[in-house]
PDB file of N, CA and C in Angstrom:
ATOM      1  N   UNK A   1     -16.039 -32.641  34.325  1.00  0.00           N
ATOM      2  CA  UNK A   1     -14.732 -32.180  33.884  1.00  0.00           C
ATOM      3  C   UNK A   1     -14.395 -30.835  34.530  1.00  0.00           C
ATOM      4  N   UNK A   2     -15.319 -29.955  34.758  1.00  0.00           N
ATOM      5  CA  UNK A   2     -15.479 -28.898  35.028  1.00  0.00           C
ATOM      6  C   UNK A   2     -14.593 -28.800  36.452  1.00  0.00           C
ATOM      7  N   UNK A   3     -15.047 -29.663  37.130  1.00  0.00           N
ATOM      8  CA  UNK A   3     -14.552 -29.972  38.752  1.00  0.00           C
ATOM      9  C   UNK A   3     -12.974 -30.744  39.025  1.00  0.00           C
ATOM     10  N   UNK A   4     -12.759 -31.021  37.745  1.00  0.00           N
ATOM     11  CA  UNK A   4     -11.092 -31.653  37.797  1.00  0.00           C
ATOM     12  C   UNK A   4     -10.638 -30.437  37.387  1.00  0.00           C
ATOM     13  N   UNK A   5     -11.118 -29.809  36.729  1.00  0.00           N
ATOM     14  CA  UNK A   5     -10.212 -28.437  36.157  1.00  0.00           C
ATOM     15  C   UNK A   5     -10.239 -27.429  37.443  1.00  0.00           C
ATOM     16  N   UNK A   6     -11.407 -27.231  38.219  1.00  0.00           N
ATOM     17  CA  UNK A   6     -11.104 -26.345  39.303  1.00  0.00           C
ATOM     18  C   UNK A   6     -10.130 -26.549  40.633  1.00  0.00           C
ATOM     19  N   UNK A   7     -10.106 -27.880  40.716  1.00  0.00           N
ATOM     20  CA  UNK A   7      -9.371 -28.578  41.552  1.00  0.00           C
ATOM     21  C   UNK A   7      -7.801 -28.802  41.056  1.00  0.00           C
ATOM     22  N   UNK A   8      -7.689 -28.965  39.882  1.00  0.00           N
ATOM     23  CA  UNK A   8      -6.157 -28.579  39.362  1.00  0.00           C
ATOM     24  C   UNK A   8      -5.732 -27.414  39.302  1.00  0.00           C
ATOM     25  N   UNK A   9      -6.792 -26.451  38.980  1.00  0.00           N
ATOM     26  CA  UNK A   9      -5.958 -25.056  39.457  1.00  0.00           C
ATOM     27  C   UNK A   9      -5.764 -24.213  40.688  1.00  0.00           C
ATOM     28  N   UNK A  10      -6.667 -24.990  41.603  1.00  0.00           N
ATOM     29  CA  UNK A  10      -6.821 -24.586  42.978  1.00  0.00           C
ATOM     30  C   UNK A  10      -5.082 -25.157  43.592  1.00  0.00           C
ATOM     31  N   UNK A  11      -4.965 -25.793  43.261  1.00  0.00           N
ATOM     32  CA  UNK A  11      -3.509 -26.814  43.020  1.00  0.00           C
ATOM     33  C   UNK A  11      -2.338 -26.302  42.704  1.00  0.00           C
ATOM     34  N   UNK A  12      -2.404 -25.615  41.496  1.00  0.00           N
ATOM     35  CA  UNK A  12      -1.994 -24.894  40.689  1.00  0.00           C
ATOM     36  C   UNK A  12      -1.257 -23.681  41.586  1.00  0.00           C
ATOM     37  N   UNK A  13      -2.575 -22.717  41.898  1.00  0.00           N
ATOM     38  CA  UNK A  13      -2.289 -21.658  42.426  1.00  0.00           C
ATOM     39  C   UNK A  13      -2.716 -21.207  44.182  1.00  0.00           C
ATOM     40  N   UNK A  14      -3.475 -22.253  44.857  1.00  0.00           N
ATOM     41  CA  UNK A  14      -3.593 -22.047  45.684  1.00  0.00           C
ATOM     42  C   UNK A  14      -4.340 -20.963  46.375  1.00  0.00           C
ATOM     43  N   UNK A  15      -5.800 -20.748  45.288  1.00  0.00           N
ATOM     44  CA  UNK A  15      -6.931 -19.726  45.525  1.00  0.00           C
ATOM     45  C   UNK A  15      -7.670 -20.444  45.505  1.00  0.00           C
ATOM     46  N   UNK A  16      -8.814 -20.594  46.156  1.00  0.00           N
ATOM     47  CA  UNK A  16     -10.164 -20.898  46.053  1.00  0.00           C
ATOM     48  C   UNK A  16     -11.241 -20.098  45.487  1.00  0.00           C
ATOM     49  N   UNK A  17     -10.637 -19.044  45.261  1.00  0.00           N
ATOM     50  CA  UNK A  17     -11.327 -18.112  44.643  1.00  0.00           C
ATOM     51  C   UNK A  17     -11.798 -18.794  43.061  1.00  0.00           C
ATOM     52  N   UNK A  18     -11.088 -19.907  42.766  1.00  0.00           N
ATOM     53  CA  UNK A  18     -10.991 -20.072  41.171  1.00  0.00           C
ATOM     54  C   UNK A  18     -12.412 -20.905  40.849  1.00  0.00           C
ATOM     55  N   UNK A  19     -12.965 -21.890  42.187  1.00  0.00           N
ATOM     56  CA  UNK A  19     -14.090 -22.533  42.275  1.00  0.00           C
ATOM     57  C   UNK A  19     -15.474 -22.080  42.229  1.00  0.00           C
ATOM     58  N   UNK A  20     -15.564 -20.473  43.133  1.00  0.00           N
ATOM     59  CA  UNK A  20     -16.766 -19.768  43.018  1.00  0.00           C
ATOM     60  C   UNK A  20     -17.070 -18.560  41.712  1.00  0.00           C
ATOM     61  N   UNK A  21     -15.907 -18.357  41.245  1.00  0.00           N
ATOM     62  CA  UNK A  21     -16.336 -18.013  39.925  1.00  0.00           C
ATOM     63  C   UNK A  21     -15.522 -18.729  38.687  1.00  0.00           C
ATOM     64  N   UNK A  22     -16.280 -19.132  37.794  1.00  0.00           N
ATOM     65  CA  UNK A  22     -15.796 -19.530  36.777  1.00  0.00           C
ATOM     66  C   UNK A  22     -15.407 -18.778  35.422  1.00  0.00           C
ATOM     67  N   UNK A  23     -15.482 -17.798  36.248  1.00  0.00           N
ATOM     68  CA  UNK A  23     -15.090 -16.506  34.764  1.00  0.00           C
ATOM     69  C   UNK A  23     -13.823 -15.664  34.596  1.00  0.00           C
ATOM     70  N   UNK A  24     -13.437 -15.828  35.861  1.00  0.00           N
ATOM     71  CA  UNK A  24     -12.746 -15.233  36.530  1.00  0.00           C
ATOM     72  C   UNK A  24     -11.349 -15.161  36.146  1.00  0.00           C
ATOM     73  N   UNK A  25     -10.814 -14.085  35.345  1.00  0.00           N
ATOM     74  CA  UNK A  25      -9.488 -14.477  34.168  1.00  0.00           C
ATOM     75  C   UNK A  25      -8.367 -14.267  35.390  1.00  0.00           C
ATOM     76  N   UNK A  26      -7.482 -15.802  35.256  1.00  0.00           N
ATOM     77  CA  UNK A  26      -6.706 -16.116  35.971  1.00  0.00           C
ATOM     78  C   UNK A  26      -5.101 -15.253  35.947  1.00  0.00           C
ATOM     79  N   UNK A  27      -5.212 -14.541  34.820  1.00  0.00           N
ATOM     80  CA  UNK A  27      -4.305 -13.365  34.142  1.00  0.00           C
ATOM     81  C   UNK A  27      -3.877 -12.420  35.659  1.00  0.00           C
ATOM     82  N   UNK A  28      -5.243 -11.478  34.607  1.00  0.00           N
ATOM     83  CA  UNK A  28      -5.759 -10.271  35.399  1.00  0.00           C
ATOM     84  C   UNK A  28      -5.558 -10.683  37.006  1.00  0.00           C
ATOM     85  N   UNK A  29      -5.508 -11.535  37.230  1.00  0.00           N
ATOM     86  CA  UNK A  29      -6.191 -11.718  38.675  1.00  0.00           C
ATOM     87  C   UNK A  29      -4.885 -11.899  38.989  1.00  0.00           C
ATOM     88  N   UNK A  30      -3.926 -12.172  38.737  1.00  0.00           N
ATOM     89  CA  UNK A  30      -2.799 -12.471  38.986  1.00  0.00           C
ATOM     90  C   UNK A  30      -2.198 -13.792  39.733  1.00  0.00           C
ATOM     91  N   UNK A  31      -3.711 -14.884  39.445  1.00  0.00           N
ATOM     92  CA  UNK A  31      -3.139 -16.531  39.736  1.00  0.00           C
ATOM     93  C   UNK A  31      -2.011 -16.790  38.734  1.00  0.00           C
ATOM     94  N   UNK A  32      -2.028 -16.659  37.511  1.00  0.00           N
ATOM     95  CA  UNK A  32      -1.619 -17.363  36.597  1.00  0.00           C
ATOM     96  C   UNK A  32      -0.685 -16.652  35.778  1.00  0.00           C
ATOM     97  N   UNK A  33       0.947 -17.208  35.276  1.00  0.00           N
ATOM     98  CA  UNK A  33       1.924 -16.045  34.778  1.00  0.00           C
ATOM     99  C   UNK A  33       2.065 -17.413  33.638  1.00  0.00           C
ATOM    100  N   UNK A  34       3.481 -16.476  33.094  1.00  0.00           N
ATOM    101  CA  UNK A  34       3.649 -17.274  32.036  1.00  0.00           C
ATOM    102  C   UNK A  34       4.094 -18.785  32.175  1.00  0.00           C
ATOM    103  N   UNK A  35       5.244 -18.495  33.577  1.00  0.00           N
ATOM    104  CA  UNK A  35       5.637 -19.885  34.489  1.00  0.00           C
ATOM    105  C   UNK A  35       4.595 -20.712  34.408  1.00  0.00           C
ATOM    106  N   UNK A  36       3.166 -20.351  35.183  1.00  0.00           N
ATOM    107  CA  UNK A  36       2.273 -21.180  35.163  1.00  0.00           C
ATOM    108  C   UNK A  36       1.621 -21.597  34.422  1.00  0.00           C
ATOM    109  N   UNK A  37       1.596 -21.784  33.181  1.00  0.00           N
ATOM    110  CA  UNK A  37       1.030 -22.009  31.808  1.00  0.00           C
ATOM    111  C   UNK A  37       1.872 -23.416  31.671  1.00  0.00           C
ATOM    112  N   UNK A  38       3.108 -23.408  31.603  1.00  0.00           N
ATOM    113  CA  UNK A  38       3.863 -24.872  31.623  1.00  0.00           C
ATOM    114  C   UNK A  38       3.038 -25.808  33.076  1.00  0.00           C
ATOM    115  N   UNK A  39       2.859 -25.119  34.376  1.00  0.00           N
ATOM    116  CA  UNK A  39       2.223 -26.121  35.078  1.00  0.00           C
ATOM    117  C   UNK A  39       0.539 -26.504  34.564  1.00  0.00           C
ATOM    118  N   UNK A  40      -0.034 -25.742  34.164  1.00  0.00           N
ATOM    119  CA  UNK A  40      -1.655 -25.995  33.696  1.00  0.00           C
ATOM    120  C   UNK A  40      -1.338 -27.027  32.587  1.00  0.00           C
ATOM    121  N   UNK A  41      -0.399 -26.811  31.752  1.00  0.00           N
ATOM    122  CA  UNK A  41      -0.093 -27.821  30.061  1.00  0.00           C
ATOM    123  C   UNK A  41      -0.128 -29.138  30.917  1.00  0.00           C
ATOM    124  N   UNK A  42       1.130 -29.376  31.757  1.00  0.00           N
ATOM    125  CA  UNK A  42       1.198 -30.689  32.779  1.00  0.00           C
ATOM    126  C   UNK A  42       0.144 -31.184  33.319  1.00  0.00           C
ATOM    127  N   UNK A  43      -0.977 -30.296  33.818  1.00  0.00           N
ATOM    128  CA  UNK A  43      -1.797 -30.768  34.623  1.00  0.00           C
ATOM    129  C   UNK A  43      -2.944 -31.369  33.812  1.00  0.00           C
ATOM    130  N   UNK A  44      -2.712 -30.621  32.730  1.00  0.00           N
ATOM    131  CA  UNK A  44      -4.396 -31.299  31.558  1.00  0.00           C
ATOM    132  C   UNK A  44      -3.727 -32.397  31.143  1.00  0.00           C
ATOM    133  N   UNK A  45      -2.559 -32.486  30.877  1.00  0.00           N
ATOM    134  CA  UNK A  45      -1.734 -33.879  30.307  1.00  0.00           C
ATOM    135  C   UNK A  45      -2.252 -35.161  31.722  1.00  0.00           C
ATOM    136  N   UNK A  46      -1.777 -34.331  32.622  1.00  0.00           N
ATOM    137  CA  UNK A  46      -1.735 -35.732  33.704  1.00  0.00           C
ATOM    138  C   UNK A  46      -3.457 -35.872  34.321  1.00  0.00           C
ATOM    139  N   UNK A  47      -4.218 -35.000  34.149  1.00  0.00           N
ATOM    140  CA  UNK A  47      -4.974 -35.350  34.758  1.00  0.00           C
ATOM    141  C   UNK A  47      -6.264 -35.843  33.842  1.00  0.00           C
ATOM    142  N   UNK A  48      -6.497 -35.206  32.039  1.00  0.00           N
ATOM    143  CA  UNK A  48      -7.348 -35.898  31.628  1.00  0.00           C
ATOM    144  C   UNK A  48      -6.277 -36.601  30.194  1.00  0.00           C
ATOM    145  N   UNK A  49      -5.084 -36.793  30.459  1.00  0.00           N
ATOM    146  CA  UNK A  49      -4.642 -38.191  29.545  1.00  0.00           C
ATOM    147  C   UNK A  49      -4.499 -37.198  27.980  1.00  0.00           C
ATOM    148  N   UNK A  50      -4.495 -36.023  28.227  1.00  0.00           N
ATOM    149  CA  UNK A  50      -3.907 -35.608  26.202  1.00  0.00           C
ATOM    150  C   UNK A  50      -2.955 -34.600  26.455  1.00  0.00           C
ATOM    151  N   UNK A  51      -2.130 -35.170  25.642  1.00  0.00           N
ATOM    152  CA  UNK A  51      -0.867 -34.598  25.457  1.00  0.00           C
ATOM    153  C   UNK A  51      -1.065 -33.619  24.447  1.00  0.00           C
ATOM    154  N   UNK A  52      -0.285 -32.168  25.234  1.00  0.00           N
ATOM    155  CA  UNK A  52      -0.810 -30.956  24.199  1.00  0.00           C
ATOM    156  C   UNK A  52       0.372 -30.564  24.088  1.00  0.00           C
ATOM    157  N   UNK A  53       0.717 -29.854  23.127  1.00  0.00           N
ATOM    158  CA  UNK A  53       1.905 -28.853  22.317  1.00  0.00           C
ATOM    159  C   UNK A  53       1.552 -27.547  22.703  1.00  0.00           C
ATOM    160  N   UNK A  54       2.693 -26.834  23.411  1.00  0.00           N
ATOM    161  CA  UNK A  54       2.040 -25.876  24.137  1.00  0.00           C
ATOM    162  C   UNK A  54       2.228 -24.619  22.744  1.00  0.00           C
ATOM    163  N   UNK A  55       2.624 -24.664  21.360  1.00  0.00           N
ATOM    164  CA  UNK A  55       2.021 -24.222  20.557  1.00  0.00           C
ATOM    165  C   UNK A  55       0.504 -24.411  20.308  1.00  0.00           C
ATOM    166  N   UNK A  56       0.014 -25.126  21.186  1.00  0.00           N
ATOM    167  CA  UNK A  56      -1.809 -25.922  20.268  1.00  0.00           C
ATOM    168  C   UNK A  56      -2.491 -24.882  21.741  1.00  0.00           C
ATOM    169  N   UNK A  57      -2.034 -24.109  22.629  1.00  0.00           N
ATOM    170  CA  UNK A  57      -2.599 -23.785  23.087  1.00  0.00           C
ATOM    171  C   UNK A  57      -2.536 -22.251  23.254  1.00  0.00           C
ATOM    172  N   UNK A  58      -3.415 -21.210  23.375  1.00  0.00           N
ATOM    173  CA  UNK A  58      -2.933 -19.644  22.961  1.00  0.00           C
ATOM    174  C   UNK A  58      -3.425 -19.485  25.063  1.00  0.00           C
ATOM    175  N   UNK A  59      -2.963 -18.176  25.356  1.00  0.00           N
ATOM    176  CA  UNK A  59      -3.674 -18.019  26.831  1.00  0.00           C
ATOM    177  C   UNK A  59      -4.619 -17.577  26.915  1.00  0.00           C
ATOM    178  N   UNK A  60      -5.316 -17.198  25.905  1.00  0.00           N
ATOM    179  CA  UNK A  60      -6.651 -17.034  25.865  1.00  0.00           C
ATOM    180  C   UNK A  60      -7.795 -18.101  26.229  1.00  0.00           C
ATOM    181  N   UNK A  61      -6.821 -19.130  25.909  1.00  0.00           N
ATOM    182  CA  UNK A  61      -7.358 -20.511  25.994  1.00  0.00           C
ATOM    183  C   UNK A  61      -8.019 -20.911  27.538  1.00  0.00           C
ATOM    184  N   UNK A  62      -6.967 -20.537  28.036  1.00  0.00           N
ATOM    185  CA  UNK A  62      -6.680 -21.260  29.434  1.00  0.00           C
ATOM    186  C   UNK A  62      -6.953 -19.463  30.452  1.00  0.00           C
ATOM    187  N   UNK A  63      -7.816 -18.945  30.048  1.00  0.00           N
ATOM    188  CA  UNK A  63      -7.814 -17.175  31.050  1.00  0.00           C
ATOM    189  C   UNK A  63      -8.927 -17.526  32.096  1.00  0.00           C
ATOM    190  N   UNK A  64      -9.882 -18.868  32.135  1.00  0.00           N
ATOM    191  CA  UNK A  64     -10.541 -19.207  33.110  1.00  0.00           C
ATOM    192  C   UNK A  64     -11.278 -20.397  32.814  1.00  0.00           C
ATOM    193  N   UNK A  65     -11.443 -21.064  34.440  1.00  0.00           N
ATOM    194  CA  UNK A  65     -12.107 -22.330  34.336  1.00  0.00           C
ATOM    195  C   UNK A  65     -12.992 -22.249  33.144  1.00  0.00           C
ATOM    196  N   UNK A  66     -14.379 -21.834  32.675  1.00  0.00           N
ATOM    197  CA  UNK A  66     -14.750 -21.799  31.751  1.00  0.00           C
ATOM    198  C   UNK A  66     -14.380 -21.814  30.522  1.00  0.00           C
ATOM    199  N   UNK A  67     -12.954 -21.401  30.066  1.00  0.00           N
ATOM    200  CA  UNK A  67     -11.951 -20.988  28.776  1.00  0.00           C
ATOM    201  C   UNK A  67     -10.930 -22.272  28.810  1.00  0.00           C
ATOM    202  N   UNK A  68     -10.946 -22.712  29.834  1.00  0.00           N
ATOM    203  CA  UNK A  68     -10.402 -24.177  29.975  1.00  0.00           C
ATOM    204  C   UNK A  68     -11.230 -25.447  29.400  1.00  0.00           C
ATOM    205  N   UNK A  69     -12.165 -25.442  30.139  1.00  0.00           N
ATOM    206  CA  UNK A  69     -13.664 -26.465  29.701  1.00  0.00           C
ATOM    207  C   UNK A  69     -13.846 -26.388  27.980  1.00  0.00           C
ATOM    208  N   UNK A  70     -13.872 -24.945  28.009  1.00  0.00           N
ATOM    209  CA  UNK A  70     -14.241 -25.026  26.299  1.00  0.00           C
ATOM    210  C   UNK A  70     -13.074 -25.366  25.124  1.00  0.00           C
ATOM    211  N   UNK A  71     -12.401 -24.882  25.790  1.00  0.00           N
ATOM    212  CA  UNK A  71     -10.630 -25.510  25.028  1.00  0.00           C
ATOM    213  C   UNK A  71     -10.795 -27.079  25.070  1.00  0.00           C
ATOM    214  N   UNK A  72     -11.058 -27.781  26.050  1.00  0.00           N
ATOM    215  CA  UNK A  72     -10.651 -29.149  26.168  1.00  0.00           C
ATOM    216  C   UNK A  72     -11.881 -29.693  25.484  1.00  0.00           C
ATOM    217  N   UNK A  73     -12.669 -29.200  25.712  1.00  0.00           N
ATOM    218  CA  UNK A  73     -14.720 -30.127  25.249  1.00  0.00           C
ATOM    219  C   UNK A  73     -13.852 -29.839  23.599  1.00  0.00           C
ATOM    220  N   UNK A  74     -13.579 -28.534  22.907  1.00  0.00           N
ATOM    221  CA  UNK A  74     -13.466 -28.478  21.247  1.00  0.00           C
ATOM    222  C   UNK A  74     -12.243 -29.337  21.140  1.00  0.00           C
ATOM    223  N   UNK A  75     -11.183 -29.784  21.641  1.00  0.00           N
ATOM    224  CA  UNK A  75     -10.102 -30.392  21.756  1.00  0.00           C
ATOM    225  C   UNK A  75     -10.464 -31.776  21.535  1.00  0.00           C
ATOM    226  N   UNK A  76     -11.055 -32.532  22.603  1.00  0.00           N
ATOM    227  CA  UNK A  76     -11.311 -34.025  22.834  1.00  0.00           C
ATOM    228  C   UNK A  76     -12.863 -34.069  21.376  1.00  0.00           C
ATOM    229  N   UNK A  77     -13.326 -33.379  20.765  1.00  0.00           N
ATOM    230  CA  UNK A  77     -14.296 -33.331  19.771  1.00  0.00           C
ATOM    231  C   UNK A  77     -13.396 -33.768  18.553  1.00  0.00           C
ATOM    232  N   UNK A  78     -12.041 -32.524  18.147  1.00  0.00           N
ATOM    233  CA  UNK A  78     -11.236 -32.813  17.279  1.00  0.00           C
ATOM    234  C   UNK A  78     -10.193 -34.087  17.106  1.00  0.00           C
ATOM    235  N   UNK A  79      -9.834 -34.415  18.176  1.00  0.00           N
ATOM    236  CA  UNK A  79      -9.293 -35.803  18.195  1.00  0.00           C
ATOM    237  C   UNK A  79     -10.418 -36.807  17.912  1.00  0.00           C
ATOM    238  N   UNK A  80     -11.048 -37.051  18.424  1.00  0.00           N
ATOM    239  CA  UNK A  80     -12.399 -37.800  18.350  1.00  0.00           C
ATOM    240  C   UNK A  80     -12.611 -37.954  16.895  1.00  0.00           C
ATOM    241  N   UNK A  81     -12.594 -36.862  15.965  1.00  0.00           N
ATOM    242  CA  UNK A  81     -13.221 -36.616  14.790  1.00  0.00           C
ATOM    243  C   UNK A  81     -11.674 -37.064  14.158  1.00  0.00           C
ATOM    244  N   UNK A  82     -10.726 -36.606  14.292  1.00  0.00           N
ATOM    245  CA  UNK A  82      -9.392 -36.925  13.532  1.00  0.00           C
ATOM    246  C   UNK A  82      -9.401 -38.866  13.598  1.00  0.00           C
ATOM    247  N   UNK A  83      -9.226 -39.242  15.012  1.00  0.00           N
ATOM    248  CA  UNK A  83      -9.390 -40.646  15.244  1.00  0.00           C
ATOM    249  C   UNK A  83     -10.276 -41.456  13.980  1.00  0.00           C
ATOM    250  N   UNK A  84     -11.428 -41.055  13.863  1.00  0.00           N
ATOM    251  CA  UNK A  84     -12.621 -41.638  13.024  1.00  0.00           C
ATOM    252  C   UNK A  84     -12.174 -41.625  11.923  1.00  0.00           C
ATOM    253  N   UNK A  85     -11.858 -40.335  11.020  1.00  0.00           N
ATOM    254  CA  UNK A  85     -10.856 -40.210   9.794  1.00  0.00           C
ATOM    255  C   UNK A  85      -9.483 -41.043  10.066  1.00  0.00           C
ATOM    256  N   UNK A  86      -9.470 -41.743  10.910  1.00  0.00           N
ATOM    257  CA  UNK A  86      -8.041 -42.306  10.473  1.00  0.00           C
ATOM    258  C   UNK A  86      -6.723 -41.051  10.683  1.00  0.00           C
ATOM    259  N   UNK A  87      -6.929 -39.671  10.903  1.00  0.00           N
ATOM    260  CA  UNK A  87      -5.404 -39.000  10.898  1.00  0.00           C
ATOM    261  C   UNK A  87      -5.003 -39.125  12.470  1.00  0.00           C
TER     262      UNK A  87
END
C-alpha cells in the first residue's frame, strides 16, 4: 500500500523526493497546499476504492507517506469492523 501511496503523490506533486523519505511532511516542504488535499482525497478514492468525506480527514492525516499509510491501515480496520456490526 505503502508504494501506491508514494506513487500517487509523486503524481500528485511531481517530487521524488516523497519516495526516499517517508516522513517527510508534505506541508512544510511545500509539496502539498490546501488545493492539493482535494487532489490526495481523489486519489485515495480512485486508487484504493473508499470514498472519504473530506470532513473524515484532518491534514495531519495526510502530512506524509507514513501519516497516509496509518490514516488508511486505521480507516480500512474501521470499516471492516463497522461492516461486521452490520452499520
Amino acid at each position: 500500500m505503502k508504494d501506491q501511496i508514494i506513487k500517487m503523490l509523486i503524481e500528485i506533486t511531481g517530487d521524488e523526493e516523497i519516495g526516499r523519505d517517508l516522513e517527510l511532511n508534505l506541508f512544510k516542504n511545500g509539496l502539498l497546499d490546501s488545493m492539493a488535499i482535494i487532489e490526495v482525497i481523489l486519489g485515495i478514492e480512485d486508487v484504493f476504492g473508499i470514498k472519504l468525506n473530506p470532513s473524515e480527514l484532518e491534514k495531519e492525516n495526510i502530512e506524509s507517506v507514513n501519516k497516509i499509510y496509518d490514516f488508511l491501515s486505521n480507516y480500512k480496520e474501521i470499516q471492516k469492523i463497522n461492516m461486521e456490526e452490520g452499520k
